[in-house]
PDB file of N, CA and C in Angstrom:
ATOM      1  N   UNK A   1     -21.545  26.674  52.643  1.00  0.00           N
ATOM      2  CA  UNK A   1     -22.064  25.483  52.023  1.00  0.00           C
ATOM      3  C   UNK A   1     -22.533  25.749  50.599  1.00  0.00           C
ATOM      4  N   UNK A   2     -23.119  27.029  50.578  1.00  0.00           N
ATOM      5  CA  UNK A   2     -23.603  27.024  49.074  1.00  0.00           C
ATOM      6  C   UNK A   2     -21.976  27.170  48.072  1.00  0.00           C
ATOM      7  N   UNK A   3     -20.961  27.734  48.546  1.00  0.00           N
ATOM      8  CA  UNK A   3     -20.261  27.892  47.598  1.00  0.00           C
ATOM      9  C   UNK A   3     -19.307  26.113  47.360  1.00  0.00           C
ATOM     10  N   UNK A   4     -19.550  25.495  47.650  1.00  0.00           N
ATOM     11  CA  UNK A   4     -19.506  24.187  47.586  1.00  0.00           C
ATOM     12  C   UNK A   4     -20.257  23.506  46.893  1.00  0.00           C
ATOM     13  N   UNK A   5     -21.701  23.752  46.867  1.00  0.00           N
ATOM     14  CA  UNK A   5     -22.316  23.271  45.944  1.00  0.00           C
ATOM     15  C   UNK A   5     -22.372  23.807  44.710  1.00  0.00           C
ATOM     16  N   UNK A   6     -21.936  25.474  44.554  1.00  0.00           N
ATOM     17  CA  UNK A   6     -21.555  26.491  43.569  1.00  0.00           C
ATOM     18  C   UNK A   6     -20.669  25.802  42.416  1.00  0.00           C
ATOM     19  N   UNK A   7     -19.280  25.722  43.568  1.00  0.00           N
ATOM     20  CA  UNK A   7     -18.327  25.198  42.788  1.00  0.00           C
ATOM     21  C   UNK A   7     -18.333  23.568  42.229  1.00  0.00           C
ATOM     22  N   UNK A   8     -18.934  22.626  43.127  1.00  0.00           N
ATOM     23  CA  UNK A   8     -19.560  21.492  42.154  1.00  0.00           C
ATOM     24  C   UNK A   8     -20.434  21.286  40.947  1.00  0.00           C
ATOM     25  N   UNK A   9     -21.006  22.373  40.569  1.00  0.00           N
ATOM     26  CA  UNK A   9     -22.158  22.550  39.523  1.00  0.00           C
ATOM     27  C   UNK A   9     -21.343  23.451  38.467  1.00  0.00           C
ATOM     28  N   UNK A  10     -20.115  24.206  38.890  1.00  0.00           N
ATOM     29  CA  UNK A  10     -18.947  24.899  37.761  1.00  0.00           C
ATOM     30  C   UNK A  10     -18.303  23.963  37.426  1.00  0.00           C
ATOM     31  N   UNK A  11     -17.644  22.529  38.339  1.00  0.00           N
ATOM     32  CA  UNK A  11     -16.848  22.351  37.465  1.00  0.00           C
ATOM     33  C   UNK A  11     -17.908  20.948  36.690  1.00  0.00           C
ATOM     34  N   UNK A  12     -18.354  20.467  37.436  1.00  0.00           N
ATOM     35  CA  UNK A  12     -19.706  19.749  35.841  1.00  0.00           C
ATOM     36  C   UNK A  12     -19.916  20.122  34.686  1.00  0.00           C
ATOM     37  N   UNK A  13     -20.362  21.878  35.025  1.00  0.00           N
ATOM     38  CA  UNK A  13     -20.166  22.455  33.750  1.00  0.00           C
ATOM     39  C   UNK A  13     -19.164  22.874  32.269  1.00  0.00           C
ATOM     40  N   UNK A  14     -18.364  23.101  33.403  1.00  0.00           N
ATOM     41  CA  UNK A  14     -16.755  22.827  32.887  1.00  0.00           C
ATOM     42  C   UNK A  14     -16.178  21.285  31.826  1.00  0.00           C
ATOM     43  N   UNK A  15     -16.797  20.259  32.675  1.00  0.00           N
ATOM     44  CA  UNK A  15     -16.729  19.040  32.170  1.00  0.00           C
ATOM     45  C   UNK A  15     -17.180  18.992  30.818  1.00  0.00           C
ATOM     46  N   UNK A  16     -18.494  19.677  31.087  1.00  0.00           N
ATOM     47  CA  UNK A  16     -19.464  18.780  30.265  1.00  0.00           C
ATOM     48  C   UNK A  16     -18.665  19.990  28.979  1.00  0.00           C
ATOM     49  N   UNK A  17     -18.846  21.140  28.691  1.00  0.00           N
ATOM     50  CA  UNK A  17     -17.832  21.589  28.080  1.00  0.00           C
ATOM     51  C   UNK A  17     -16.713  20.874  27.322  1.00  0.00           C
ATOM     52  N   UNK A  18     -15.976  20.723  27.982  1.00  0.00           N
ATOM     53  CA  UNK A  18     -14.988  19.956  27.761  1.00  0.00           C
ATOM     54  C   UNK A  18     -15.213  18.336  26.494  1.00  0.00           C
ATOM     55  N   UNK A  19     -16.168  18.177  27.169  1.00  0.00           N
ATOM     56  CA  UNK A  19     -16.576  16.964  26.271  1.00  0.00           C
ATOM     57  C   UNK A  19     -17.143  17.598  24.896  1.00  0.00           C
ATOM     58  N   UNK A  20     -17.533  18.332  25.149  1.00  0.00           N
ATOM     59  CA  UNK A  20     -18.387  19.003  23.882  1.00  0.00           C
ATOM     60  C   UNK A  20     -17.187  19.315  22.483  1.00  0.00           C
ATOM     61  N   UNK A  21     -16.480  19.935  23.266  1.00  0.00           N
ATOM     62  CA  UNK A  21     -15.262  20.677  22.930  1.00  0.00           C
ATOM     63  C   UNK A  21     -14.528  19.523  22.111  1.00  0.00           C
ATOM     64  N   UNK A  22     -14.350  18.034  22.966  1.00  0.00           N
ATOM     65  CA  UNK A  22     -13.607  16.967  22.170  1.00  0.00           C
ATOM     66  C   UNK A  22     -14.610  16.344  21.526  1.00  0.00           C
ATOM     67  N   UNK A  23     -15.796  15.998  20.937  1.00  0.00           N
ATOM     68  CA  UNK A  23     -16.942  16.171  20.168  1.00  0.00           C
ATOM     69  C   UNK A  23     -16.679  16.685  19.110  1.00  0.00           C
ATOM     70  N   UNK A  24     -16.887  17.705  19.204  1.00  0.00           N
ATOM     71  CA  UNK A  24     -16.397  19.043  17.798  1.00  0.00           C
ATOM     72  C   UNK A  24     -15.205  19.013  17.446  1.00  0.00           C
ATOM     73  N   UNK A  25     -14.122  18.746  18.069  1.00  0.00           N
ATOM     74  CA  UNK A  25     -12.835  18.355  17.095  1.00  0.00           C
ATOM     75  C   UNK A  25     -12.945  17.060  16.842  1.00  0.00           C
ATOM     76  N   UNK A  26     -13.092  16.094  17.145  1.00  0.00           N
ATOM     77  CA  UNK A  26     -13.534  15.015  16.436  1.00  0.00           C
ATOM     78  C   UNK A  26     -14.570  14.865  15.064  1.00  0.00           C
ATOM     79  N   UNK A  27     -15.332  15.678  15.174  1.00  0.00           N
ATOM     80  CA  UNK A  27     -16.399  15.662  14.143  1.00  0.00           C
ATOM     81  C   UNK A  27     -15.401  16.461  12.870  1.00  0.00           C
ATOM     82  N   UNK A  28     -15.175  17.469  12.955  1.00  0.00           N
ATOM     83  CA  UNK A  28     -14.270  17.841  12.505  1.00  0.00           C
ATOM     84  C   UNK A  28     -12.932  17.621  11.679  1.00  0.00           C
ATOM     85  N   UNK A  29     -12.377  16.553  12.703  1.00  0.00           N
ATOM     86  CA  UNK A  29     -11.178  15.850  11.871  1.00  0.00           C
ATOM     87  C   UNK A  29     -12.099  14.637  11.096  1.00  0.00           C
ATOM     88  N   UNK A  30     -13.103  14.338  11.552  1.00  0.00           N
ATOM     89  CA  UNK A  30     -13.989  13.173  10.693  1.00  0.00           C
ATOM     90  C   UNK A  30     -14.231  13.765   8.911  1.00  0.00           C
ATOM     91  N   UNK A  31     -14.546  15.033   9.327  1.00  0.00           N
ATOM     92  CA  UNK A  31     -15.086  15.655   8.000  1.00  0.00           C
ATOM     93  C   UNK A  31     -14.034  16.092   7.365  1.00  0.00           C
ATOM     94  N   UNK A  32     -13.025  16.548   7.904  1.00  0.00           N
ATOM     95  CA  UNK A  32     -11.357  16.953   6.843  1.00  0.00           C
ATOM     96  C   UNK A  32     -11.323  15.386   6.374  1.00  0.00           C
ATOM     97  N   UNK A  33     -10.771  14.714   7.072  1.00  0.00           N
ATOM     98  CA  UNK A  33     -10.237  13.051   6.839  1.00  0.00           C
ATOM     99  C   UNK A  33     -11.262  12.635   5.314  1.00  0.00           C
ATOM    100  N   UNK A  34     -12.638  12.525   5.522  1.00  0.00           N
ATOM    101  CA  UNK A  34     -13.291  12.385   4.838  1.00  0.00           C
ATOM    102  C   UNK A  34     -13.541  13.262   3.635  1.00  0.00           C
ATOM    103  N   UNK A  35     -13.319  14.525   3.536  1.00  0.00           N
ATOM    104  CA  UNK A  35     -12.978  15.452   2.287  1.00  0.00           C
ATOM    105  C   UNK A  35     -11.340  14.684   1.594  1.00  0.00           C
ATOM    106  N   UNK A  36     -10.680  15.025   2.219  1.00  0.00           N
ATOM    107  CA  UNK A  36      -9.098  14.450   1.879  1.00  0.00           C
ATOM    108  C   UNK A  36      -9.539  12.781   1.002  1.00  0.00           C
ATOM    109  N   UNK A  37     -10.117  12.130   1.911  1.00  0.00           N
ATOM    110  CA  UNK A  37      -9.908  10.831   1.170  1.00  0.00           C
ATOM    111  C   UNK A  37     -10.898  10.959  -0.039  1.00  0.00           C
ATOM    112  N   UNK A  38     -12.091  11.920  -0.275  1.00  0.00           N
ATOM    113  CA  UNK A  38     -12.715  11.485  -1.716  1.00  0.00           C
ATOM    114  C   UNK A  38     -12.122  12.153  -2.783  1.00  0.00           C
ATOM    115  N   UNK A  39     -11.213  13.784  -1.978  1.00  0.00           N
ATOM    116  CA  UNK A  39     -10.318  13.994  -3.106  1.00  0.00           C
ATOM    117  C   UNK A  39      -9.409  13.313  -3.632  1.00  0.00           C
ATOM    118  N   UNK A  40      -8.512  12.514  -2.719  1.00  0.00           N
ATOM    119  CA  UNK A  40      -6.994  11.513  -3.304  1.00  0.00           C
ATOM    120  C   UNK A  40      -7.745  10.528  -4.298  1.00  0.00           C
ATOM    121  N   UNK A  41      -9.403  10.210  -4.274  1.00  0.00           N
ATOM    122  CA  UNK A  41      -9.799   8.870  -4.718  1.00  0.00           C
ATOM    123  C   UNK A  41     -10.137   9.355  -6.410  1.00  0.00           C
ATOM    124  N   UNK A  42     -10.899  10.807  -6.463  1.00  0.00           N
ATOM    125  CA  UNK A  42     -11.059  11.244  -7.826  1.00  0.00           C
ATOM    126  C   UNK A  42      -9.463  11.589  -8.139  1.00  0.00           C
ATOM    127  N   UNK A  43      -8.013  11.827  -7.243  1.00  0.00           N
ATOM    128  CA  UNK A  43      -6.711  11.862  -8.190  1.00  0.00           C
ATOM    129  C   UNK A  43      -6.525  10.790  -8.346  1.00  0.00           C
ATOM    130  N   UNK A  44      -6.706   9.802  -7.881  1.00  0.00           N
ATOM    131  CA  UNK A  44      -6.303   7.909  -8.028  1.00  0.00           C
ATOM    132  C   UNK A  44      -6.714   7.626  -9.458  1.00  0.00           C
ATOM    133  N   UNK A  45      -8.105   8.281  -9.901  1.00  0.00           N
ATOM    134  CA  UNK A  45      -9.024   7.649 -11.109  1.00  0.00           C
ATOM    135  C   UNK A  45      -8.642   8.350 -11.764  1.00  0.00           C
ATOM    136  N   UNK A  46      -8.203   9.539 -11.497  1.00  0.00           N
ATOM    137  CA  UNK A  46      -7.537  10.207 -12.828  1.00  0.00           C
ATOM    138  C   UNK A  46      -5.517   9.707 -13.132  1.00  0.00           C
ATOM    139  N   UNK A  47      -5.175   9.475 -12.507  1.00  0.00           N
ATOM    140  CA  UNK A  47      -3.559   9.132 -12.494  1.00  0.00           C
ATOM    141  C   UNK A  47      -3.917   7.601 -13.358  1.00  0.00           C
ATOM    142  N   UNK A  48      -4.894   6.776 -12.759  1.00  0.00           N
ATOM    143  CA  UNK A  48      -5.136   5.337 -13.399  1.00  0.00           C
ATOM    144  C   UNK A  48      -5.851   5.387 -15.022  1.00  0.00           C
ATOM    145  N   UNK A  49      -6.444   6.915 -15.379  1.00  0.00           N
ATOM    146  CA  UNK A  49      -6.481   6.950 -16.600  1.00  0.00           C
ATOM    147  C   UNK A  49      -5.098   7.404 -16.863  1.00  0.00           C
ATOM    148  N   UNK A  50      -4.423   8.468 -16.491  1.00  0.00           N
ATOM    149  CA  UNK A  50      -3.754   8.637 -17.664  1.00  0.00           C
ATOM    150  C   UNK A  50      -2.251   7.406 -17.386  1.00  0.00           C
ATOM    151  N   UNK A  51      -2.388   6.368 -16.770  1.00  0.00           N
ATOM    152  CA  UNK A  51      -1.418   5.395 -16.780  1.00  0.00           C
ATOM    153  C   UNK A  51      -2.367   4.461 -17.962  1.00  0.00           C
ATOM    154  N   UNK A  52      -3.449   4.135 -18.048  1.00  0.00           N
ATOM    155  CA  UNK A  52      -4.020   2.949 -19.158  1.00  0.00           C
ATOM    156  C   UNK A  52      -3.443   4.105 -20.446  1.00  0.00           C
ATOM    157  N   UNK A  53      -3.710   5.173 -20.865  1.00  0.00           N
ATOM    158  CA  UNK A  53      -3.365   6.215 -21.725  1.00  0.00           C
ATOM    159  C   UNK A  53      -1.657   6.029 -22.350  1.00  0.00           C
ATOM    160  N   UNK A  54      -0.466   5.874 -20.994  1.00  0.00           N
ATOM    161  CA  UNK A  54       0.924   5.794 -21.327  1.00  0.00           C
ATOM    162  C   UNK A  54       0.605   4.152 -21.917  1.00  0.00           C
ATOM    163  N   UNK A  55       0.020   3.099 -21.193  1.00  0.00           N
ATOM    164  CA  UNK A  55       0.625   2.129 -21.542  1.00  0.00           C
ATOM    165  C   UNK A  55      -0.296   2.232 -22.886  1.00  0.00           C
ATOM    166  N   UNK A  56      -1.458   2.432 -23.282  1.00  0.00           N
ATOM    167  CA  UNK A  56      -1.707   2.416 -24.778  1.00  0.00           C
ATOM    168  C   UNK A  56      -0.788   2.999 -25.579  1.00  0.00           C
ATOM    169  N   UNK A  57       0.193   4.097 -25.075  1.00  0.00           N
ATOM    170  CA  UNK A  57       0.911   4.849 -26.410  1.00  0.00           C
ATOM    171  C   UNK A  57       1.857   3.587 -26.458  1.00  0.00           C
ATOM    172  N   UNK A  58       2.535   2.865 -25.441  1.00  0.00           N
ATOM    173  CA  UNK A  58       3.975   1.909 -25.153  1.00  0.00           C
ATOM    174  C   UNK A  58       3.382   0.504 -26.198  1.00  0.00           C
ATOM    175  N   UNK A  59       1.731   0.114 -26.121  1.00  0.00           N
ATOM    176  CA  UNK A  59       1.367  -0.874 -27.091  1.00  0.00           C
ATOM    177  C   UNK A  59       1.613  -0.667 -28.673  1.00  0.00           C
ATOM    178  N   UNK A  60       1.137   0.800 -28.424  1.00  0.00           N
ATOM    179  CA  UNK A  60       1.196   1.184 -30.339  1.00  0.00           C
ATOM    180  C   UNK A  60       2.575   1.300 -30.335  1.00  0.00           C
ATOM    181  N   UNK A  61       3.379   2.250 -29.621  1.00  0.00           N
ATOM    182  CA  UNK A  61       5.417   2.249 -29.996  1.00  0.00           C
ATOM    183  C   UNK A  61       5.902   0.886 -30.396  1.00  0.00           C
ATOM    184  N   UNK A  62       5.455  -0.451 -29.715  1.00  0.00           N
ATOM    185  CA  UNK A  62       6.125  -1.532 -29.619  1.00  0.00           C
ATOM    186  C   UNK A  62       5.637  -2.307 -30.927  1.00  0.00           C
ATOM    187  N   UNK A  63       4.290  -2.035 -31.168  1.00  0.00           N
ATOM    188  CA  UNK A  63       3.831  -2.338 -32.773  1.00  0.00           C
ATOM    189  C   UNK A  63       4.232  -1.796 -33.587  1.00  0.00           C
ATOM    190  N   UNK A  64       4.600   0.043 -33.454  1.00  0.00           N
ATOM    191  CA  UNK A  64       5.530  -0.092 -34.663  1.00  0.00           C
ATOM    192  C   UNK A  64       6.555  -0.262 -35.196  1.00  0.00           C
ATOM    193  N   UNK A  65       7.664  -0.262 -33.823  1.00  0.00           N
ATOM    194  CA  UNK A  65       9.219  -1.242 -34.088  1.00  0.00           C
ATOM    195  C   UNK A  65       8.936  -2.440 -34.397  1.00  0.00           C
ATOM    196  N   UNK A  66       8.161  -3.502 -34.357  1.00  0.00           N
ATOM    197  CA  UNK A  66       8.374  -4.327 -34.243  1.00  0.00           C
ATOM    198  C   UNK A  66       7.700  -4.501 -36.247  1.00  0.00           C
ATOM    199  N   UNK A  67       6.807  -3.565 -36.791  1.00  0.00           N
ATOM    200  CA  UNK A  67       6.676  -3.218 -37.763  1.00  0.00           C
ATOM    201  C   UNK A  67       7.785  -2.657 -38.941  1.00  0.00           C
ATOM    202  N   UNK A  68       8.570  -1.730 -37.936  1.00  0.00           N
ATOM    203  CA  UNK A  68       9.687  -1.237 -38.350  1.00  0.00           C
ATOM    204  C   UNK A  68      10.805  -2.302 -38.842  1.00  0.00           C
ATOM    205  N   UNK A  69      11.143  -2.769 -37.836  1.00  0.00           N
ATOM    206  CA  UNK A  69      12.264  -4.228 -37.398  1.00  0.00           C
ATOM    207  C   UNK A  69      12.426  -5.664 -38.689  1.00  0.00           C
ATOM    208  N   UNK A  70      10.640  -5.650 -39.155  1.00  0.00           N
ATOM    209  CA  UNK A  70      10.022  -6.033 -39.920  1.00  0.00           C
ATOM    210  C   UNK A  70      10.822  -5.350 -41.435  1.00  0.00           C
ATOM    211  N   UNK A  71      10.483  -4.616 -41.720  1.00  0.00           N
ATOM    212  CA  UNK A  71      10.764  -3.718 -43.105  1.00  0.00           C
ATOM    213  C   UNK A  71      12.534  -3.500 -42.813  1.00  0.00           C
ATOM    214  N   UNK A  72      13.091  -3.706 -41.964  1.00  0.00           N
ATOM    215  CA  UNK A  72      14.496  -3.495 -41.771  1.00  0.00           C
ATOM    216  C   UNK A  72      15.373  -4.557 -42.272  1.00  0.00           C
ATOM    217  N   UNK A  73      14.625  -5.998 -41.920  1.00  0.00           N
ATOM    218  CA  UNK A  73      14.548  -7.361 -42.526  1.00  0.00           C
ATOM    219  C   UNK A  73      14.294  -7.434 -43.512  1.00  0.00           C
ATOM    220  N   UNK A  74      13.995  -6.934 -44.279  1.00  0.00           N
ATOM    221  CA  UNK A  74      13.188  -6.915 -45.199  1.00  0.00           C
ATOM    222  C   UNK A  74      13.684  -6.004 -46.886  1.00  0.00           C
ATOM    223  N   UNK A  75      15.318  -5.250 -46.185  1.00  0.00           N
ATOM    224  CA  UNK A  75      15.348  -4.147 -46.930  1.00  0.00           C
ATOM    225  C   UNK A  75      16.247  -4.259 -48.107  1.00  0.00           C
ATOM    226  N   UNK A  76      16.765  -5.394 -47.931  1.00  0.00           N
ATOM    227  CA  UNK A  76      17.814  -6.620 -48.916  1.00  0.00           C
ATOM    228  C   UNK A  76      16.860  -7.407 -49.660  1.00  0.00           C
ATOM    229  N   UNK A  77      15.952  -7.862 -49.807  1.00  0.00           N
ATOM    230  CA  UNK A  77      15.225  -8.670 -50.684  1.00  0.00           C
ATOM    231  C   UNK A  77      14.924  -7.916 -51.333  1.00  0.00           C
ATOM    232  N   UNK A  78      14.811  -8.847 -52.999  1.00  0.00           N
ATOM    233  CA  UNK A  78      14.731  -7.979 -54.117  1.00  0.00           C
ATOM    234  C   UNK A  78      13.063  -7.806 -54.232  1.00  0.00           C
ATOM    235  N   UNK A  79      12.255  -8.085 -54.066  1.00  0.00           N
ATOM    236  CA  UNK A  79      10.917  -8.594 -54.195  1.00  0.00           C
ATOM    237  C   UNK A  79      10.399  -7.405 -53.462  1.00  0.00           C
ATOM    238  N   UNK A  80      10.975  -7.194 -52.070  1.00  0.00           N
ATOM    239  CA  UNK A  80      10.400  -6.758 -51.258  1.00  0.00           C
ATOM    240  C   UNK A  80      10.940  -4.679 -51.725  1.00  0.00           C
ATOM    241  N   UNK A  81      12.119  -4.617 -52.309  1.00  0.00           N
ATOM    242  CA  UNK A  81      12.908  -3.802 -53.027  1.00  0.00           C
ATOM    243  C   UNK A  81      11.763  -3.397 -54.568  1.00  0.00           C
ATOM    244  N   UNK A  82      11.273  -4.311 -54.843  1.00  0.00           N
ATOM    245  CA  UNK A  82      10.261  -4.499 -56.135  1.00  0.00           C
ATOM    246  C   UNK A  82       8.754  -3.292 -55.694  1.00  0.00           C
ATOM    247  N   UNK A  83       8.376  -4.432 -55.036  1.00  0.00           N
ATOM    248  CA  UNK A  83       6.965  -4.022 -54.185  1.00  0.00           C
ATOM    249  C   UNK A  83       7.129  -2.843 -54.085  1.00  0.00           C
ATOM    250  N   UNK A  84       7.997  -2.315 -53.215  1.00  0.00           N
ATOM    251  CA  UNK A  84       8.199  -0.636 -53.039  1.00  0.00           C
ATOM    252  C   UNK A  84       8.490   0.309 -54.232  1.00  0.00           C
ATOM    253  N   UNK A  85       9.014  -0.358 -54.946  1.00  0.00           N
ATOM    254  CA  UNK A  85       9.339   0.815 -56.400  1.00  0.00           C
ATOM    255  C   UNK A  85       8.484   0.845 -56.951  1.00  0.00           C
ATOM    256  N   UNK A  86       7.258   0.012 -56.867  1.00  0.00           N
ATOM    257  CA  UNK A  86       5.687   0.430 -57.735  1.00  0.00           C
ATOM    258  C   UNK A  86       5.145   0.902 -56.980  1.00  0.00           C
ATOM    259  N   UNK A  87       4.771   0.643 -55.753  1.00  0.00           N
ATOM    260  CA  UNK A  87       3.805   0.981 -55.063  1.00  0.00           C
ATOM    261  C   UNK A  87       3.967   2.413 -54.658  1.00  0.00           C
ATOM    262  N   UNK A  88       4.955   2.945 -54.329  1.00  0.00           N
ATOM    263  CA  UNK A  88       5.423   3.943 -53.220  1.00  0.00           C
ATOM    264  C   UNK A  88       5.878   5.061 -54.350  1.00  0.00           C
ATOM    265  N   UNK A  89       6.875   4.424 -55.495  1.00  0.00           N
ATOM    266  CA  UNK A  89       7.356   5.600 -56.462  1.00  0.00           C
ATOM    267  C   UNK A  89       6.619   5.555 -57.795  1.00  0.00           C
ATOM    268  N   UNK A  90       6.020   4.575 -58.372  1.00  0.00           N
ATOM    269  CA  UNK A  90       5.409   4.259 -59.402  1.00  0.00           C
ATOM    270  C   UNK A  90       6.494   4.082 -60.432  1.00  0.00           C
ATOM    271  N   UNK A  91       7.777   3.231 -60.331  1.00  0.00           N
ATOM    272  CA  UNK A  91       7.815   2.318 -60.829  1.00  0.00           C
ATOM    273  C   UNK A  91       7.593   1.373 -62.050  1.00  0.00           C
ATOM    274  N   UNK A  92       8.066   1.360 -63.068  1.00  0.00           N
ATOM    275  CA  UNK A  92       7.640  -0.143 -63.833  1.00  0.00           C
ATOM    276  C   UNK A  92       9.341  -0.438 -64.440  1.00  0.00           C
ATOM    277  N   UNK A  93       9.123  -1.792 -64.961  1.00  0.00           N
ATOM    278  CA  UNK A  93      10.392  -2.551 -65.094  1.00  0.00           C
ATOM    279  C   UNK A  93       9.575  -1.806 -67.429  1.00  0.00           C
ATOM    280  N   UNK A  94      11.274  -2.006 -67.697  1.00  0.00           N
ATOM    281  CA  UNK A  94      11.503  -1.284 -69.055  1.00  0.00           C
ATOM    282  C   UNK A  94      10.254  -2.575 -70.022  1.00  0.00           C
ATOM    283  N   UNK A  95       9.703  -1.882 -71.094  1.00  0.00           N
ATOM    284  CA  UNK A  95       8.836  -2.427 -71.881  1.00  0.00           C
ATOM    285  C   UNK A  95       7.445  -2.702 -71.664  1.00  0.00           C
ATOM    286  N   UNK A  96       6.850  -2.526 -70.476  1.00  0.00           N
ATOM    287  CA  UNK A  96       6.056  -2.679 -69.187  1.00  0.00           C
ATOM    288  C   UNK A  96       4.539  -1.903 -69.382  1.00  0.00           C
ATOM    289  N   UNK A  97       3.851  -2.308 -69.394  1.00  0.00           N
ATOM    290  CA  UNK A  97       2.231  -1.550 -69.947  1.00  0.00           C
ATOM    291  C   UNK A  97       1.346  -1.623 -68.775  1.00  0.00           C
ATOM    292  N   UNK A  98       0.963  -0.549 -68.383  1.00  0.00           N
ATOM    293  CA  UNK A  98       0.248  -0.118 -66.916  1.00  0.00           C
ATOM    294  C   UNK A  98      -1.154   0.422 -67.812  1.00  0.00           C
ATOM    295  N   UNK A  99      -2.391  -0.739 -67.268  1.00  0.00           N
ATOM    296  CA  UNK A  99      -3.530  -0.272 -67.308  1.00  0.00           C
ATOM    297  C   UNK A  99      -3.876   0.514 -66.313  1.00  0.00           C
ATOM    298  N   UNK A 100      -4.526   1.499 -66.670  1.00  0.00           N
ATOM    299  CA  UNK A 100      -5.645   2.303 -65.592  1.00  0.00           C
ATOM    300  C   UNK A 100      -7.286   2.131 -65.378  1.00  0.00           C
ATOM    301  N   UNK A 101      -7.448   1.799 -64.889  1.00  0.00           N
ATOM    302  CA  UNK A 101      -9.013   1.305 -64.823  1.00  0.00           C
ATOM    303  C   UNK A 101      -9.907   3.034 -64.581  1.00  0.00           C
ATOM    304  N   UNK A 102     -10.626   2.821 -65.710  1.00  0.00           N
ATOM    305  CA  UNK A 102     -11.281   4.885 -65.578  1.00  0.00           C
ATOM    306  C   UNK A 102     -12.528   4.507 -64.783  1.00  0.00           C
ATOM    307  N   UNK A 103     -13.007   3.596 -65.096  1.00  0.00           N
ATOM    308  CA  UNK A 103     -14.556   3.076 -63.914  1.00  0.00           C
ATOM    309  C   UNK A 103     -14.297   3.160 -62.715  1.00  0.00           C
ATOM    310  N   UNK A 104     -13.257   3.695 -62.013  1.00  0.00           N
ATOM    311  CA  UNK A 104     -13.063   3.241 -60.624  1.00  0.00           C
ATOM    312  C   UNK A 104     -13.623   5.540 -60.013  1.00  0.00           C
TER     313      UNK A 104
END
C-alpha cells in the first residue's frame, strides 16, 4: 500500500514539474519574441530615416532637372545668351563703360 501511495505523490511531482518546465519555456519565448520585436522596431526607425533621406535627395534631383530643363529652353534666346556673357564670363558689348563701385 505504501508503494501506491509512493508512486501517486512521484507522479504529482512529476506533473507539477512538468508544468514548471512549460512555464519556463514560455517565459522564455515571451522574452526572445519581445527582444526580437524592439530590435526590428529601432531597424524600422532607422530604414524610415534613411527612406525620408532618399526621397529628400529624389526632391532636390527633380528640382534640378527641372532647373536644368529650364536653362535648356532657354539656350537659343539671345537675352538669355546676353545675361550669361556678363554675368558668368564678364562680357561687355564693344564701346561699353563698366562702373565699379569701390564702397562696396
Amino acid at each position: 500500500m505504501t508503494n501506491s501511495i509512493d508512486s501517486k505523490l512521484n507522479k504529482r511531482k512529476k506533473k507539477k514539474y512538468r508544468v514548471d518546465y512549460v512555464r519556463v519555456l514560455l517565459i522564455v519565448c515571451l522574452v526572445y519574441f519581445s527582444i526580437t520585436f524592439v530590435k526590428q522596431q529601432f531597424e524600422i526607425n532607422e530604414y524610415n530615416v534613411k527612406i525620408n533621406s532618399v526621397n529628400l535627395d529624389i526632391a532636390n534631383a527633380n528640382a534640378r532637372i527641372e532647373e536644368l530643363n529650364e536653362i535648356k529652353e532657354n539656350v537659343s534666346d539671345p537675352d538669355f545668351i546676353e545675361k550669361i556673357a556678363r554675368e558668368e564670363c564678364g562680357l561687355v558689348k564693344p564701346h561699353e563703360r563698366i562702373f565699379i563701385d569701390v564702397g562696396k
